[in-house]
C-alpha atoms as a PDB file:
ATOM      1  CA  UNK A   1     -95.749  65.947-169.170  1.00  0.00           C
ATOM      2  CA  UNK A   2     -98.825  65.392-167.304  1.00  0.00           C
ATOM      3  CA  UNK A   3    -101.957  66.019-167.558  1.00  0.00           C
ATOM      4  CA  UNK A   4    -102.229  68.272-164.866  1.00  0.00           C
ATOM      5  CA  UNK A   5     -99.448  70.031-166.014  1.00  0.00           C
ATOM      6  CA  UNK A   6    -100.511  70.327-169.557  1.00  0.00           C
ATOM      7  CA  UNK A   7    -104.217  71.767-167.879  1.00  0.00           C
ATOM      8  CA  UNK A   8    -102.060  74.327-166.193  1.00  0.00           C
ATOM      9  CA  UNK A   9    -100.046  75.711-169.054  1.00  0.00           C
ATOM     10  CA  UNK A  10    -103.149  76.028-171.118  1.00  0.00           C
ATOM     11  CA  UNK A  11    -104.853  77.646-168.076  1.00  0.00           C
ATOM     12  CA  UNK A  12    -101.864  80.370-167.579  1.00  0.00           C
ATOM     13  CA  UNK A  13    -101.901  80.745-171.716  1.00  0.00           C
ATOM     14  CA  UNK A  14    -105.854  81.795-171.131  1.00  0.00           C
ATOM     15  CA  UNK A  15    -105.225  84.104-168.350  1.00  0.00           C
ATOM     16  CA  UNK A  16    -102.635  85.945-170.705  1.00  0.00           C
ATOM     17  CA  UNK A  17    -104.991  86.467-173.391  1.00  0.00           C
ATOM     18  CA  UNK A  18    -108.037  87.437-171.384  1.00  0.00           C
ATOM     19  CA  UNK A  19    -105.349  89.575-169.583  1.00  0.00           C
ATOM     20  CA  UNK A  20    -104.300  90.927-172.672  1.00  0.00           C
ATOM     21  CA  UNK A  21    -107.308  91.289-174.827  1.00  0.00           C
ATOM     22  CA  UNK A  22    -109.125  93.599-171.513  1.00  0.00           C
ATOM     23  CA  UNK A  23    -105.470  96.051-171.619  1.00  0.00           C
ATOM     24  CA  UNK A  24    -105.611  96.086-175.369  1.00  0.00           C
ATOM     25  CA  UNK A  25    -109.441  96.981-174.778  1.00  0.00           C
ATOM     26  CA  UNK A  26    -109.160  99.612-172.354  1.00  0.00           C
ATOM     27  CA  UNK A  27    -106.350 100.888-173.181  1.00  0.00           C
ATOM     28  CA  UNK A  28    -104.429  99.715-169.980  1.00  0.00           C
ATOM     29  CA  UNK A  29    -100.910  99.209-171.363  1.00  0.00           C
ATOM     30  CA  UNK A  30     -99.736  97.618-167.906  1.00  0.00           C
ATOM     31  CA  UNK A  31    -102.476  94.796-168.429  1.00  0.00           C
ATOM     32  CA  UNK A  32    -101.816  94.226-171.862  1.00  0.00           C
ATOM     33  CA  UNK A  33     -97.785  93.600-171.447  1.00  0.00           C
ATOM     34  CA  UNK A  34     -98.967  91.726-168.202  1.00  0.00           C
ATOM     35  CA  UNK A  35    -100.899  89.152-170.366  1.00  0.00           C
ATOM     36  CA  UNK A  36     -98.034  89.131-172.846  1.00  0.00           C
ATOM     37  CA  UNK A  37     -95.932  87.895-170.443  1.00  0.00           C
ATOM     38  CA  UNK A  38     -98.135  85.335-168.779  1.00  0.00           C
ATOM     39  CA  UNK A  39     -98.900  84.095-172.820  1.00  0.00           C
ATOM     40  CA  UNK A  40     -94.905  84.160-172.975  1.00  0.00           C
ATOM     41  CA  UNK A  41     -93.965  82.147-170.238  1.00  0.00           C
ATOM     42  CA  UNK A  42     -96.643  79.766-170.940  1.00  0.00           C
ATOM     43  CA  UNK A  43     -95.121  78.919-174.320  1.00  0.00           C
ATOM     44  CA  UNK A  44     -91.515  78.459-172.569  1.00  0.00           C
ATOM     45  CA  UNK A  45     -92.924  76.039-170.028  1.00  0.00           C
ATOM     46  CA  UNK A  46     -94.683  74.020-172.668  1.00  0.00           C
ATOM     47  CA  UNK A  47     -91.533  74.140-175.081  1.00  0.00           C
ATOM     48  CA  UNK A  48     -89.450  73.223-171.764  1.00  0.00           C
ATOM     49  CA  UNK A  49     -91.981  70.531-170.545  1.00  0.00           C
ATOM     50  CA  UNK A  50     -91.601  69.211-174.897  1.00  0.00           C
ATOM     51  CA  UNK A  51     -87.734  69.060-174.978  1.00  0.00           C
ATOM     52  CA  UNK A  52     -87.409  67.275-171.413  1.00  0.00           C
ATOM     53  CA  UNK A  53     -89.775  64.598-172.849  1.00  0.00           C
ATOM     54  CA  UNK A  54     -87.876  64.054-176.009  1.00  0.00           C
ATOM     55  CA  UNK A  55     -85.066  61.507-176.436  1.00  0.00           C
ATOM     56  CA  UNK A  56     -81.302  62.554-175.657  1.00  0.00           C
ATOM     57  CA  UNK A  57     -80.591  60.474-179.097  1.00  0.00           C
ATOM     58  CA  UNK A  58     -83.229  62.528-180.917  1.00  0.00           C
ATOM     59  CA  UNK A  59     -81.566  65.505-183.427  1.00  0.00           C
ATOM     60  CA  UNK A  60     -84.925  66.468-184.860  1.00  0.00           C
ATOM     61  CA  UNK A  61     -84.499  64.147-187.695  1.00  0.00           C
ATOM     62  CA  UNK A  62     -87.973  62.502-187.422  1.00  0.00           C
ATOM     63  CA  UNK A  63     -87.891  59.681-190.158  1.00  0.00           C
ATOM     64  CA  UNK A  64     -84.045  60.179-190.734  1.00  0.00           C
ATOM     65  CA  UNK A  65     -83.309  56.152-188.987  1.00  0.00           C
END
């Protein structure tokens, strides 16, 4: 995963949270599950963008060789 990539995720993750926080603050329950889902499909991109990068021979077992 790339930098630029990496700066993008974390920039979408911020947007969600800012998005989030102001709904949660205002009571603006559209904004709030707006965010949610912006902070949500952050996290799946990132965990996407991790298993892509790992090895097709690697179980998890870190140390197991």
């Amino acid at each position: 995963m790339s930098i630029w990539d990496k700066a993008k995720q974390k920039a979408e993750e911020l947007l969600g949270r800012a998005e989030q926080v102001y709904g949660e603050s205002h009571g603006d329950a559209a904004a709030t599950v707006a965010g949610e889902a912006h902070l949500l499909e952050a996290e799946a991109e990132e965990a996407a963008a991790e298993r892509k990068g790992a090895r097709p021979d690697d179980e998890g077992l870190a140390g197991a060789r």
